[in-house]
C-alpha atoms as a PDB file:
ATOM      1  CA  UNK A   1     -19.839   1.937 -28.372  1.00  0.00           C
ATOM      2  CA  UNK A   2     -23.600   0.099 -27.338  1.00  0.00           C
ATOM      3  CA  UNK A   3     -23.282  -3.021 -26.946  1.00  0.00           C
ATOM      4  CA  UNK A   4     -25.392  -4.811 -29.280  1.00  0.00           C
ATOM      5  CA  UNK A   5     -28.499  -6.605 -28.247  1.00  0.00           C
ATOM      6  CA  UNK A   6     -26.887  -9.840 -29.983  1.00  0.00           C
ATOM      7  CA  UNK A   7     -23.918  -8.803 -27.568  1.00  0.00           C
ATOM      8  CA  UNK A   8     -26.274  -8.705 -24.323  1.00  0.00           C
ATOM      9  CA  UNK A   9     -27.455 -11.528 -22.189  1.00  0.00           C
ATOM     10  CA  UNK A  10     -30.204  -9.616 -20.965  1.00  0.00           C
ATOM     11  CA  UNK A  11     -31.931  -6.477 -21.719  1.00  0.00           C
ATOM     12  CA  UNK A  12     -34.590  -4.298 -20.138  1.00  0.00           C
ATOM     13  CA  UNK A  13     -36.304  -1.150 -21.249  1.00  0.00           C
ATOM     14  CA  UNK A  14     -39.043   0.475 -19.020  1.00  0.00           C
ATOM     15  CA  UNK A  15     -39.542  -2.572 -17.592  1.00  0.00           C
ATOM     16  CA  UNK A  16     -42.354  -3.012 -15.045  1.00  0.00           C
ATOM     17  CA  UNK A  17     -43.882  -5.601 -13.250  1.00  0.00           C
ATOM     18  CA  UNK A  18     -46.868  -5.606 -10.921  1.00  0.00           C
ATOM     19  CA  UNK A  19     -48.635  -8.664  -8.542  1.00  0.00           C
ATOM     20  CA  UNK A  20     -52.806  -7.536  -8.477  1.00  0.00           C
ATOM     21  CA  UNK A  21     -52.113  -4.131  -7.202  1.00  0.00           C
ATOM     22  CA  UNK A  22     -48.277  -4.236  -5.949  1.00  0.00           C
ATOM     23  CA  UNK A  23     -46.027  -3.093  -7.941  1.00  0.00           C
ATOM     24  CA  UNK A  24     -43.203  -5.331  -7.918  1.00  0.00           C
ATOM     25  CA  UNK A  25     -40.439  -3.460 -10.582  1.00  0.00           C
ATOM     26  CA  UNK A  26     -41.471   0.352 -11.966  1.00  0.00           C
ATOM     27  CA  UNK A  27     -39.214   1.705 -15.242  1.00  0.00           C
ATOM     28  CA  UNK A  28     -36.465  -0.672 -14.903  1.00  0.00           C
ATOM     29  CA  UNK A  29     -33.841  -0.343 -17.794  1.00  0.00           C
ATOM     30  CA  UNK A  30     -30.618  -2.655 -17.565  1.00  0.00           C
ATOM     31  CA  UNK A  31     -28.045  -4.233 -19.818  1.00  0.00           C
ATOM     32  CA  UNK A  32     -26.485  -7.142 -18.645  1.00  0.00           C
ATOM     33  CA  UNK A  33     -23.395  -8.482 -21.384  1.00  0.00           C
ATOM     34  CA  UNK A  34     -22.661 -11.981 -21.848  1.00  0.00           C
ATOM     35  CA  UNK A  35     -20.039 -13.277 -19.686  1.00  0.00           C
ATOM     36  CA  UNK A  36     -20.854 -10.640 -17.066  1.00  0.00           C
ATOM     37  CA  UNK A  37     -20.937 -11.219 -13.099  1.00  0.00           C
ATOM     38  CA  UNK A  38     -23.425  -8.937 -11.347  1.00  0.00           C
ATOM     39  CA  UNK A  39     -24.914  -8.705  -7.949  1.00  0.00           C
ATOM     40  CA  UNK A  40     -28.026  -7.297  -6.938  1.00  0.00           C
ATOM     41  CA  UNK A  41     -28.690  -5.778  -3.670  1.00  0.00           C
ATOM     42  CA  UNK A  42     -31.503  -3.638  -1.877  1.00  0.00           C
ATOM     43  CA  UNK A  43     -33.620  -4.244   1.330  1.00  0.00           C
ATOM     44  CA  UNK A  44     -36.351  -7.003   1.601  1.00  0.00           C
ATOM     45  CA  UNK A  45     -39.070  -6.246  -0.631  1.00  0.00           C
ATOM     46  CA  UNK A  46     -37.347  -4.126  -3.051  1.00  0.00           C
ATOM     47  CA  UNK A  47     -38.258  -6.068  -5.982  1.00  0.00           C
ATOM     48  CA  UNK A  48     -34.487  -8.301  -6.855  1.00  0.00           C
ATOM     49  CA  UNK A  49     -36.411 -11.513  -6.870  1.00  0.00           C
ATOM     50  CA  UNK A  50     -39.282 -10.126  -9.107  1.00  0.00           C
ATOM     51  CA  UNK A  51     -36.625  -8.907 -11.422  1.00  0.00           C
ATOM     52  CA  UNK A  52     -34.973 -12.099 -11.382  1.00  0.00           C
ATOM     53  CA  UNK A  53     -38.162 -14.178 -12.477  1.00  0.00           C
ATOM     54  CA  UNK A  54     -38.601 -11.509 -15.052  1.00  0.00           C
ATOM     55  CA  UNK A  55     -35.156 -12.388 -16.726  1.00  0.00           C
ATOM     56  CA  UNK A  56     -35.675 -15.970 -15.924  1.00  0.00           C
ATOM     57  CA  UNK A  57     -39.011 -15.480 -18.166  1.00  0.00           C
ATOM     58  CA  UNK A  58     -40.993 -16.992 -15.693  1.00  0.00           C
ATOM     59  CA  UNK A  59     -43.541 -14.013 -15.977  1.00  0.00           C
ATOM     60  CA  UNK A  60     -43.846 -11.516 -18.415  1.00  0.00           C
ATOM     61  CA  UNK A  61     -43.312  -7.410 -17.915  1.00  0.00           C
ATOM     62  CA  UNK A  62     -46.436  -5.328 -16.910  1.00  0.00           C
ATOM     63  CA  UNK A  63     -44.661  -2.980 -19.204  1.00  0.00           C
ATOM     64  CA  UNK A  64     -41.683  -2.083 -20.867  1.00  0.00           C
ATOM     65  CA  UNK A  65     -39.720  -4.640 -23.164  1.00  0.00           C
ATOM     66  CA  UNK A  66     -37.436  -7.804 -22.380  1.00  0.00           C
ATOM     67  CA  UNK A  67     -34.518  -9.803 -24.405  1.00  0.00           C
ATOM     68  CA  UNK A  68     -32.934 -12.483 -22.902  1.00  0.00           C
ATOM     69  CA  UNK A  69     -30.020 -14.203 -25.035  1.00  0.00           C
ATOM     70  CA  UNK A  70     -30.940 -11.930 -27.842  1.00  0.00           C
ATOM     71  CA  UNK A  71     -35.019 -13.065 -27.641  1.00  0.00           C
ATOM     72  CA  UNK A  72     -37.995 -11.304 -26.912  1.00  0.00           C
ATOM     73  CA  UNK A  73     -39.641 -14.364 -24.402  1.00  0.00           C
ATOM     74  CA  UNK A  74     -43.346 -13.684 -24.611  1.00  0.00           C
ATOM     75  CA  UNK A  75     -43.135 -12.622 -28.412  1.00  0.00           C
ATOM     76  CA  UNK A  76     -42.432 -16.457 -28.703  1.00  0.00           C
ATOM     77  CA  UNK A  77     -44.645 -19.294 -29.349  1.00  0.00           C
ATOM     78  CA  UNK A  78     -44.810 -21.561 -25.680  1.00  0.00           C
ATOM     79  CA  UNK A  79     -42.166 -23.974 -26.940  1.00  0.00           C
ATOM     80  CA  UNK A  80     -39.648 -21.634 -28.451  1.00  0.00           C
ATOM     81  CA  UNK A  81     -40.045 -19.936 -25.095  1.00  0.00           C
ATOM     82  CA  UNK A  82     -39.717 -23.411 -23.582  1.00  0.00           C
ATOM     83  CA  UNK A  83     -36.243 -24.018 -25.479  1.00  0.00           C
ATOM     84  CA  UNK A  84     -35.143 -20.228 -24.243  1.00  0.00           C
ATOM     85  CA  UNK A  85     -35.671 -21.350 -20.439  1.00  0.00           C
ATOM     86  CA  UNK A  86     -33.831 -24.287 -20.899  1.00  0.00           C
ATOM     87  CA  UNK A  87     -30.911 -21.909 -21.829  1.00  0.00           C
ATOM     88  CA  UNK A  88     -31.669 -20.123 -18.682  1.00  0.00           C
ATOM     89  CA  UNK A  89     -30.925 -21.430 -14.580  1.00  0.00           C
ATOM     90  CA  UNK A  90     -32.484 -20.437 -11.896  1.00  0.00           C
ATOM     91  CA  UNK A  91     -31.206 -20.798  -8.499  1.00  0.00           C
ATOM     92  CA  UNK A  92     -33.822 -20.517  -6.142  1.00  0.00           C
ATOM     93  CA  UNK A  93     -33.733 -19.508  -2.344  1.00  0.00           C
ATOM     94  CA  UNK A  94     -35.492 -22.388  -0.846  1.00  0.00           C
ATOM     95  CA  UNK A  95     -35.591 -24.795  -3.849  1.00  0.00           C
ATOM     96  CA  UNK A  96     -38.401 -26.867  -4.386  1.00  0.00           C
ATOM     97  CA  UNK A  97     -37.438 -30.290  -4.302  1.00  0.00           C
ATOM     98  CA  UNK A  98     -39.620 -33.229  -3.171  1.00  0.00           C
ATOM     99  CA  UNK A  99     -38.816 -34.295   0.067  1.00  0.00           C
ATOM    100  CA  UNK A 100     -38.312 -38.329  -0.983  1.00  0.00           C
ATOM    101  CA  UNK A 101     -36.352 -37.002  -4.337  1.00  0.00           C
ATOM    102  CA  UNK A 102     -32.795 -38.631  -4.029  1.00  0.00           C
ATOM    103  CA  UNK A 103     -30.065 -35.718  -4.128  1.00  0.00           C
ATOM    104  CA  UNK A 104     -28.595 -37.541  -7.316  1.00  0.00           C
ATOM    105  CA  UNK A 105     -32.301 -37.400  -9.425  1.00  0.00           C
ATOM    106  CA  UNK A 106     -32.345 -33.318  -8.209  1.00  0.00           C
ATOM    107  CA  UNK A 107     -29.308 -33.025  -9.856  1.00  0.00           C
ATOM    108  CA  UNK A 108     -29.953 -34.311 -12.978  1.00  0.00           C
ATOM    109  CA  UNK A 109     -32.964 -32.704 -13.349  1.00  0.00           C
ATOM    110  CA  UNK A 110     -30.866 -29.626 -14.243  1.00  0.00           C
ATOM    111  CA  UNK A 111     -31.292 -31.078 -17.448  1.00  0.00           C
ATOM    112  CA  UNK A 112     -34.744 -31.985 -18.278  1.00  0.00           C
ATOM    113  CA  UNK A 113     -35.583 -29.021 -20.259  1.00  0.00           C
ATOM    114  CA  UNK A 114     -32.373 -30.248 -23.140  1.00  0.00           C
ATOM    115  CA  UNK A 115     -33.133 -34.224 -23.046  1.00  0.00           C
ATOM    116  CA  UNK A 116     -36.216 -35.181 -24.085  1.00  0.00           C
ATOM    117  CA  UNK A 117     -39.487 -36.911 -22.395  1.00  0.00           C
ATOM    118  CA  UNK A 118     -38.555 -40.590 -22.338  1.00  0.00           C
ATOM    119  CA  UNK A 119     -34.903 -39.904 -21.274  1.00  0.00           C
ATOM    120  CA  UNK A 120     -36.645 -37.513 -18.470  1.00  0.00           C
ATOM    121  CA  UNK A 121     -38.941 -40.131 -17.207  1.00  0.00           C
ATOM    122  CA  UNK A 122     -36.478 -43.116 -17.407  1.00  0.00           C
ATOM    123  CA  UNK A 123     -33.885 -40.513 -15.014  1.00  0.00           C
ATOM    124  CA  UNK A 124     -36.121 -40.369 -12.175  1.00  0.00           C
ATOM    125  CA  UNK A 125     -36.329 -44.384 -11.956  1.00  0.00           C
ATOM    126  CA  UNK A 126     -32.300 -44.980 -13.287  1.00  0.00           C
ATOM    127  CA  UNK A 127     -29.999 -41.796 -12.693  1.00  0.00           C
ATOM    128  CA  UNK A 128     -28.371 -41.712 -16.444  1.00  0.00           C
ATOM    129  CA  UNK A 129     -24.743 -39.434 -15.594  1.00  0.00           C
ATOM    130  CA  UNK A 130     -24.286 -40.582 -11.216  1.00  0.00           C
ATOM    131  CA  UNK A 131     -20.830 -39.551 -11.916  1.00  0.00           C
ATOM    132  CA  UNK A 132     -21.543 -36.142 -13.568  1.00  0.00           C
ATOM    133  CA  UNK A 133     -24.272 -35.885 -10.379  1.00  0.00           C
ATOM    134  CA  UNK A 134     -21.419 -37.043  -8.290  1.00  0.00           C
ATOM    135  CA  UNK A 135     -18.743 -34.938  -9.268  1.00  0.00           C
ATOM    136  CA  UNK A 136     -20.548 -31.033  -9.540  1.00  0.00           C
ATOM    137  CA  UNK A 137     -21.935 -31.991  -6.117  1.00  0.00           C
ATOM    138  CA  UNK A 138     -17.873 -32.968  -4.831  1.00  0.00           C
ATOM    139  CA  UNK A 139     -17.131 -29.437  -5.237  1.00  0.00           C
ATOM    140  CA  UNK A 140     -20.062 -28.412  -2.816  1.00  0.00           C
ATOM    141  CA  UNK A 141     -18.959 -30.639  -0.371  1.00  0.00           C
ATOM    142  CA  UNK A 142     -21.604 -32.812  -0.918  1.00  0.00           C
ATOM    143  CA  UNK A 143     -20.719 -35.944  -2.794  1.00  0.00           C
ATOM    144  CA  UNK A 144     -21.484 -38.121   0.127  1.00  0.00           C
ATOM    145  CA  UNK A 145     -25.292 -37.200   0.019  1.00  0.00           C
ATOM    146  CA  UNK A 146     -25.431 -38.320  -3.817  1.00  0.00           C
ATOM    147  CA  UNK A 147     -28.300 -40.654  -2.597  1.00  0.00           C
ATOM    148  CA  UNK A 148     -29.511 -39.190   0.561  1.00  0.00           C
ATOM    149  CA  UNK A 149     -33.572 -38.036   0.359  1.00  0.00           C
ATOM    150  CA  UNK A 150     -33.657 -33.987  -0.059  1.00  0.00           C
ATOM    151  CA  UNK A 151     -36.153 -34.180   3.049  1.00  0.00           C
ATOM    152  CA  UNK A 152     -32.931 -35.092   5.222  1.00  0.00           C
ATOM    153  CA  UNK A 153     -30.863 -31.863   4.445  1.00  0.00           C
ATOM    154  CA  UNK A 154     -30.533 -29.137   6.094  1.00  0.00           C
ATOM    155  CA  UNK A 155     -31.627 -25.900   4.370  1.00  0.00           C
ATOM    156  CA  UNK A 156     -28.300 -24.879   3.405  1.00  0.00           C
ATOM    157  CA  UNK A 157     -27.610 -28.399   2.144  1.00  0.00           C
ATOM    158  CA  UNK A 158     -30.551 -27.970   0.111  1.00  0.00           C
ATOM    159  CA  UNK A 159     -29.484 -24.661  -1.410  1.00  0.00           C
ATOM    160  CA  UNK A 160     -26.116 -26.280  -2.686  1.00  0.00           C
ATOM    161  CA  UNK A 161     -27.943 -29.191  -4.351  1.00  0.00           C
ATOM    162  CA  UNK A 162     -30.102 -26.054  -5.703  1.00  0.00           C
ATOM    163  CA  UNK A 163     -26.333 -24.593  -7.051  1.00  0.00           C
ATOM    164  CA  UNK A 164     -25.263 -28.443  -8.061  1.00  0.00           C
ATOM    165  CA  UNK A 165     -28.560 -28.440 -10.263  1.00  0.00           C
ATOM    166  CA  UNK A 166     -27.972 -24.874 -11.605  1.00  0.00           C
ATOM    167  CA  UNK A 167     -23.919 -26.043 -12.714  1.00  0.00           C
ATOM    168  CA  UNK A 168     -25.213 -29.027 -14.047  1.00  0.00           C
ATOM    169  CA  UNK A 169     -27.619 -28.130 -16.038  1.00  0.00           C
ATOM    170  CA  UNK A 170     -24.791 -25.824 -17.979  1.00  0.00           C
ATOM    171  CA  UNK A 171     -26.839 -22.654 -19.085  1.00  0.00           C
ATOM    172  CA  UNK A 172     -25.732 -19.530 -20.978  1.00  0.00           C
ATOM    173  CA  UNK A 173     -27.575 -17.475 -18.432  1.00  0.00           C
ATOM    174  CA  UNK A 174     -26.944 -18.067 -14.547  1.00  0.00           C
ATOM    175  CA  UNK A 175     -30.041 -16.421 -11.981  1.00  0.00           C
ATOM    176  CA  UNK A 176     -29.189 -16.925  -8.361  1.00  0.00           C
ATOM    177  CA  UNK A 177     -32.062 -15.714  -6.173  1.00  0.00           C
ATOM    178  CA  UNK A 178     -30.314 -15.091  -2.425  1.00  0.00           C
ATOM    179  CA  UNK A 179     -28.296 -18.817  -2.770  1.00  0.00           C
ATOM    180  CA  UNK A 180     -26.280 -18.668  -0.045  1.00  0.00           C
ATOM    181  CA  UNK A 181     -29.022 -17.462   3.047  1.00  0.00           C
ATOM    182  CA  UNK A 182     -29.256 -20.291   5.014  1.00  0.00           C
ATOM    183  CA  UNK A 183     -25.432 -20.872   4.786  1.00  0.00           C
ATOM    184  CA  UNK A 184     -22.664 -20.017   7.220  1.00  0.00           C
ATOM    185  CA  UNK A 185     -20.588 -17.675   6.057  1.00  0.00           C
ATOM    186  CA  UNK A 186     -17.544 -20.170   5.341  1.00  0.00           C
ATOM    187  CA  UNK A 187     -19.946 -22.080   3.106  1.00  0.00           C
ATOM    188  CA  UNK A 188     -21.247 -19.176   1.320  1.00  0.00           C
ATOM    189  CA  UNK A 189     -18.221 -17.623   0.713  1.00  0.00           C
ATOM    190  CA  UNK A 190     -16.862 -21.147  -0.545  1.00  0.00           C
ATOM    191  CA  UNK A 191     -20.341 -21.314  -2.999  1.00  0.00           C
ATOM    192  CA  UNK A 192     -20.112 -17.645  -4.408  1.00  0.00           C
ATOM    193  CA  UNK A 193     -16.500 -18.159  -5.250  1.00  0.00           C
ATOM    194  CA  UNK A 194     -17.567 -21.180  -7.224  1.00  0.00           C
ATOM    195  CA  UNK A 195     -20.700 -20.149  -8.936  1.00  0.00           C
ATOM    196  CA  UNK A 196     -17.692 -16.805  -9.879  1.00  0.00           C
ATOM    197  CA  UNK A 197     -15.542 -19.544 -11.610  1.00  0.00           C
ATOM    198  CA  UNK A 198     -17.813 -21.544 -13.227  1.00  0.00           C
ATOM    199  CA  UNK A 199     -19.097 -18.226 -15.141  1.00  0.00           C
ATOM    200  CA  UNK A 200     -15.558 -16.967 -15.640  1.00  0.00           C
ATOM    201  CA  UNK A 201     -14.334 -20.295 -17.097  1.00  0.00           C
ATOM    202  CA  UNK A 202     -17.211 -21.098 -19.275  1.00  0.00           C
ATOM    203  CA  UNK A 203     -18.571 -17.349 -20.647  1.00  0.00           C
ATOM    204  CA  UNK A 204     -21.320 -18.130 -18.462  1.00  0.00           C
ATOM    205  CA  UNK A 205     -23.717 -15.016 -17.378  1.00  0.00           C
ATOM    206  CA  UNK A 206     -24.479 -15.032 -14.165  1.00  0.00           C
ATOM    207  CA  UNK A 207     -26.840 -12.290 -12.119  1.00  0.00           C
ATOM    208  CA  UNK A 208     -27.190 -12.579  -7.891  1.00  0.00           C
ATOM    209  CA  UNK A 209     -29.721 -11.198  -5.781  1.00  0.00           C
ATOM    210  CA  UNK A 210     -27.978 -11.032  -2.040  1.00  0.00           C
ATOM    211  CA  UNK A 211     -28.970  -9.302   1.277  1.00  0.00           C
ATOM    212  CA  UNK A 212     -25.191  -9.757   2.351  1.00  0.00           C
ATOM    213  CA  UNK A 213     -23.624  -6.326   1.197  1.00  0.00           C
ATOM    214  CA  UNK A 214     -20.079  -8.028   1.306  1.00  0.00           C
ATOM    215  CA  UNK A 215     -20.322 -11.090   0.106  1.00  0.00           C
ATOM    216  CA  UNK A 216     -21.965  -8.588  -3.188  1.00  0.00           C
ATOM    217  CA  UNK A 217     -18.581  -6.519  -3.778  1.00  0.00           C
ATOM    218  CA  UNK A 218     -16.275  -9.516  -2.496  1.00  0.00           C
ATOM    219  CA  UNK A 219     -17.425 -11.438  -5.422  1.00  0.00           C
ATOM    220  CA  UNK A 220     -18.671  -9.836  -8.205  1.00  0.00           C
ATOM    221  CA  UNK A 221     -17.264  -7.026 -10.309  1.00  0.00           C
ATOM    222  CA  UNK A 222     -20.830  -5.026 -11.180  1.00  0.00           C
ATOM    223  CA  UNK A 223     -23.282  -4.308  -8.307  1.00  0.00           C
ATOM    224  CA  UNK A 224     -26.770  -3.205  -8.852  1.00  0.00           C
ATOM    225  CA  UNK A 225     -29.044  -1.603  -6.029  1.00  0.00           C
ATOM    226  CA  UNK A 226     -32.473  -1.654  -6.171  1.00  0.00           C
ATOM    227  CA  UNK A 227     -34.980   0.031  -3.848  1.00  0.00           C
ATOM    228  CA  UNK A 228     -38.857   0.470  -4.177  1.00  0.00           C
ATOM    229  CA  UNK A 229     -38.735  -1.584  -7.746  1.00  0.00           C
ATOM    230  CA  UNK A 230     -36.426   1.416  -8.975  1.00  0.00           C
ATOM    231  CA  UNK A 231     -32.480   0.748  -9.728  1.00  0.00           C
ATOM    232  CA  UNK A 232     -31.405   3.372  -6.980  1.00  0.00           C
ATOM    233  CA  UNK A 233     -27.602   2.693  -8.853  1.00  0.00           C
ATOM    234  CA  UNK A 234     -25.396   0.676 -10.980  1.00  0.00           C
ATOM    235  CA  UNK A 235     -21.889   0.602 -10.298  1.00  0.00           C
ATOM    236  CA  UNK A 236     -18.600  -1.228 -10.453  1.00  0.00           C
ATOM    237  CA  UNK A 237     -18.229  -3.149  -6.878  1.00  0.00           C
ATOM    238  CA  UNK A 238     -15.203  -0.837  -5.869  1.00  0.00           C
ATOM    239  CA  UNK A 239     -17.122   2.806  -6.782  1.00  0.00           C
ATOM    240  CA  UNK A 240     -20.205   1.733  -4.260  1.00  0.00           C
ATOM    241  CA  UNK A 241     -19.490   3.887  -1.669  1.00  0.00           C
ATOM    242  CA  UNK A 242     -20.673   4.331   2.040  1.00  0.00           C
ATOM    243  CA  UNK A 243     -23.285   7.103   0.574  1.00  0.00           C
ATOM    244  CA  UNK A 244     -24.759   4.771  -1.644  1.00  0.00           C
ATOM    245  CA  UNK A 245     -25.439   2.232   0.557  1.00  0.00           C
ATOM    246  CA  UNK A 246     -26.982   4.247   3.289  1.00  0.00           C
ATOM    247  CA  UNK A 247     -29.324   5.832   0.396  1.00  0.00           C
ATOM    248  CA  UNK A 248     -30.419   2.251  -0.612  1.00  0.00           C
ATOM    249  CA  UNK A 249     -31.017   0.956   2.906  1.00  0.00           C
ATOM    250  CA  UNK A 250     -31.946   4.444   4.685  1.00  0.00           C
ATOM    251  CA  UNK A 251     -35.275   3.875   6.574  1.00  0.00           C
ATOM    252  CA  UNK A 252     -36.369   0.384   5.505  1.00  0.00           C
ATOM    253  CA  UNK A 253     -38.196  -0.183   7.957  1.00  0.00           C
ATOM    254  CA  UNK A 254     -40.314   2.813   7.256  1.00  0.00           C
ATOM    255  CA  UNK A 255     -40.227   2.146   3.683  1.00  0.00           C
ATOM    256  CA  UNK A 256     -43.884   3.355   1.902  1.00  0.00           C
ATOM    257  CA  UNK A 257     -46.507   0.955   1.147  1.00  0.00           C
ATOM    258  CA  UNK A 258     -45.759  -0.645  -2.998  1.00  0.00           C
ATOM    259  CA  UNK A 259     -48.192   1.693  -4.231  1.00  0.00           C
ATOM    260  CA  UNK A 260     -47.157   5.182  -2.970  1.00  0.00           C
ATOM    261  CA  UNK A 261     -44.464   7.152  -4.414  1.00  0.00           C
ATOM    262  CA  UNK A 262     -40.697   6.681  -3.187  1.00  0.00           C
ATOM    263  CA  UNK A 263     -39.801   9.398  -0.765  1.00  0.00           C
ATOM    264  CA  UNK A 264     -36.622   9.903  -2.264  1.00  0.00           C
ATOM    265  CA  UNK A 265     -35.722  10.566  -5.919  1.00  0.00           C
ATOM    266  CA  UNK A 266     -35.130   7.687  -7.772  1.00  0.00           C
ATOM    267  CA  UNK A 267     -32.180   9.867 -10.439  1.00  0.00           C
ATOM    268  CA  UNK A 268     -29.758   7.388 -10.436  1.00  0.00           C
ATOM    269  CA  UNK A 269     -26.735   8.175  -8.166  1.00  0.00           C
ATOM    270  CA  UNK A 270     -23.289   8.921  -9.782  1.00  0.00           C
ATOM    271  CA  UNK A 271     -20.950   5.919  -9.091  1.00  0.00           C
END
């Protein structure tokens, strides 16, 4: 039976999304269920970031039609939208956090969008919850940089305070845009398996974009590649064969220029 879209965390129908004249995402159709853990994976420039700001309602579709937690984003007024996002995180790559920003006041910010103005402003001069700060950054191995200036971490520091924020903040919906890149692989591995039970224990949703094929099927049970803005396949992690993965990567560095047609068929692969 369909899941409902009540029942989905996100949905996408003919979804497209284009920058001036690139086209970031072309037809894109998905159904992501609440409580799921999925990966996405493709080559650099395949469009998993620009799908990830499209289901973090950052931008609206081009075309096509988008729920996230049962809402249609941009058929909202700005602050019923604004209310939505706060329901959504975002892990971001490179996170942008002020250089002189203490690690404890990044943290908390996870929360902004839920208190309101006053409590907002009076956290960046008095940190309201340093043990709450304290402890989701203890199981990144970072409770000793609580208040330590975000300009004096290194970039995979910076990236865990990104996940502390994220955990913090306690969404329904989890987006991780590449969140472990500038870690080694110890320290990635420790971070995916964490951001894995946090979702599992608290029906959390939670969608990856990764370049590292194995950390994808290591950790999470649905993998989704994505080549050229079109899914190329949507699998569980143990059907993604050998085949697959050579079809998804094959050429990339000859891949065509965003507005020509794929050189391959874009029929989803069987699984």
């Amino acid at each position: 039976m369909a899941a409902t879209t009540s029942a989905l965390a996100v949905q996408l129908h003919g979804a497209g999304l284009r920058h001036a004249a690139v086209r970031a995402l072309d037809g894109v159709s998905l159904a992501i269920r609440q409580g799921e853990r999925v990966a996405i994976i493709g080559p650099s420039g395949a469009g998993k970031s620009s799908l990830l700001h499209l289901m973090a309602s950052a931008v609206p579709p081009s075309s096509g039609s988008l729920h996230v937690l049962g809402e249609q984003p941009w058929a909202l007024s700005a602050r019923a939208r604004q209310r939505l996002r706060a329901q959504v995180g975002l892990v971001h790559q490179a996170p942008p956090l002020p250089p002189r920003q203490r690690v404890v006041t990044a943290v908390l910010a996870g929360r902004l969008g839920q208190w309101g103005v006053l409590r907002g402003l009076f956290n960046l001069l008095y940190p309201s919850d340093i043990s709450g700060a304290r402890r989701v950054l203890a199981e990144l191995g970072l409770a000793d940089k609580l208040f330590v200036q975000c300009g004096q971490l290194s970039g995979g520091q910076l990236q865990r305070v990104g996940i502390a924020r994220a955990l913090y903040q306690q969404p329904r919906l989890l987006l991780a845009d590449e969140p472990v890149s500038a870690m080694d692989p110890v320290l990635a591995d420790h971070s995916l398996a964490l951001l894995n039970r946090h979702a599992q224990a608290n029906g959390v949703t939670l969608v990856a974009s990764l370049h590292a094929v194995e950390l994808a099927l290591a950790h999470f049970p649905r993998v989704i590649g994505i080549r050229d803005g079109h899914v190329l396949f949507d699998c569980p992690a143990e059907a993604v064969s050998e085949q697959l993965l050579n079809d998804l990567y094959a050429n990339e560095h000859l891949a065509p220029a965003p507005d020509q047609p794929a050189p391959f068929s874009v029929q989803m692969p069987r699984c």
